[in-house]
Protein backbone atom coordinates (compact mmCIF):
# COMPACT_ATOMS: atom_id res chain seq x y z
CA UNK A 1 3.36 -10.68 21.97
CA UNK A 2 4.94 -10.93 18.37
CA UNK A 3 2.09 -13.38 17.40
CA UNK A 4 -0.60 -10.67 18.41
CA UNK A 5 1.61 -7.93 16.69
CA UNK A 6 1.38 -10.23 13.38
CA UNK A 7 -2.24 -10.59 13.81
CA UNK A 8 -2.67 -7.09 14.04
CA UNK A 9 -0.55 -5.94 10.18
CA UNK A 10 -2.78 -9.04 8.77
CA UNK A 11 -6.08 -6.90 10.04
CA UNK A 12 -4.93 -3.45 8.13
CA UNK A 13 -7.30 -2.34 5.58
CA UNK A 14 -5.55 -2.74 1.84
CA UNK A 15 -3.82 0.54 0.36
CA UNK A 16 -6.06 1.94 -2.26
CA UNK A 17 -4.43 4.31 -4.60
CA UNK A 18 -5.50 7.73 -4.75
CA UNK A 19 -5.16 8.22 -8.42
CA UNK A 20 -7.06 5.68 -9.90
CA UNK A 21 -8.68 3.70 -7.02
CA UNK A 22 -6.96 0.50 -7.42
CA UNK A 23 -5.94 -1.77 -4.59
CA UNK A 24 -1.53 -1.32 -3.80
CA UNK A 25 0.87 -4.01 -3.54
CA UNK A 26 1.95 -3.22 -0.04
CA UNK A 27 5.49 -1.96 0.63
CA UNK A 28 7.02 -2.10 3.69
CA UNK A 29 8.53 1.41 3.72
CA UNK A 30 6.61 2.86 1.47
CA UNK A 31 4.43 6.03 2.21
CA UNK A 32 3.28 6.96 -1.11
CA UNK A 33 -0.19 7.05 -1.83
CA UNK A 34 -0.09 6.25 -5.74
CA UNK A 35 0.34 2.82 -7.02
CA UNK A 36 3.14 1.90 -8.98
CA UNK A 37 1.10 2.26 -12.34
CA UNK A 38 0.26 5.83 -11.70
CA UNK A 39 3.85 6.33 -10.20
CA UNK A 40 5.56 5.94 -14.08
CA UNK A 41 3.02 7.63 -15.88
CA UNK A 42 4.49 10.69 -13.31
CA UNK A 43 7.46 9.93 -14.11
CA UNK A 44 7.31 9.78 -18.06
């Protein structure tokens, strides 16, 4: 069961951020939808 359930987070599409269309270095509880780049530009 925990070997299918592995299997299965290996199969999820890659996180593509919605600012500036690159690919996101996954996060395990992270829901945001901008990568970290875009993130501090907000921020500044």
């Amino acid at each position: 069961m925990l070997k299918s359930s592995i299997e299965a987070i290996k199969t999820l599409p890659r996180k593509i951020c919605q600012e500036c269309g690159q690919n996101m270095k996954e996060h395990e509880d992270s829901y945001l939808l901008e990568c970290d780049r875009c993130l501090s530009k907000k921020i500044e």
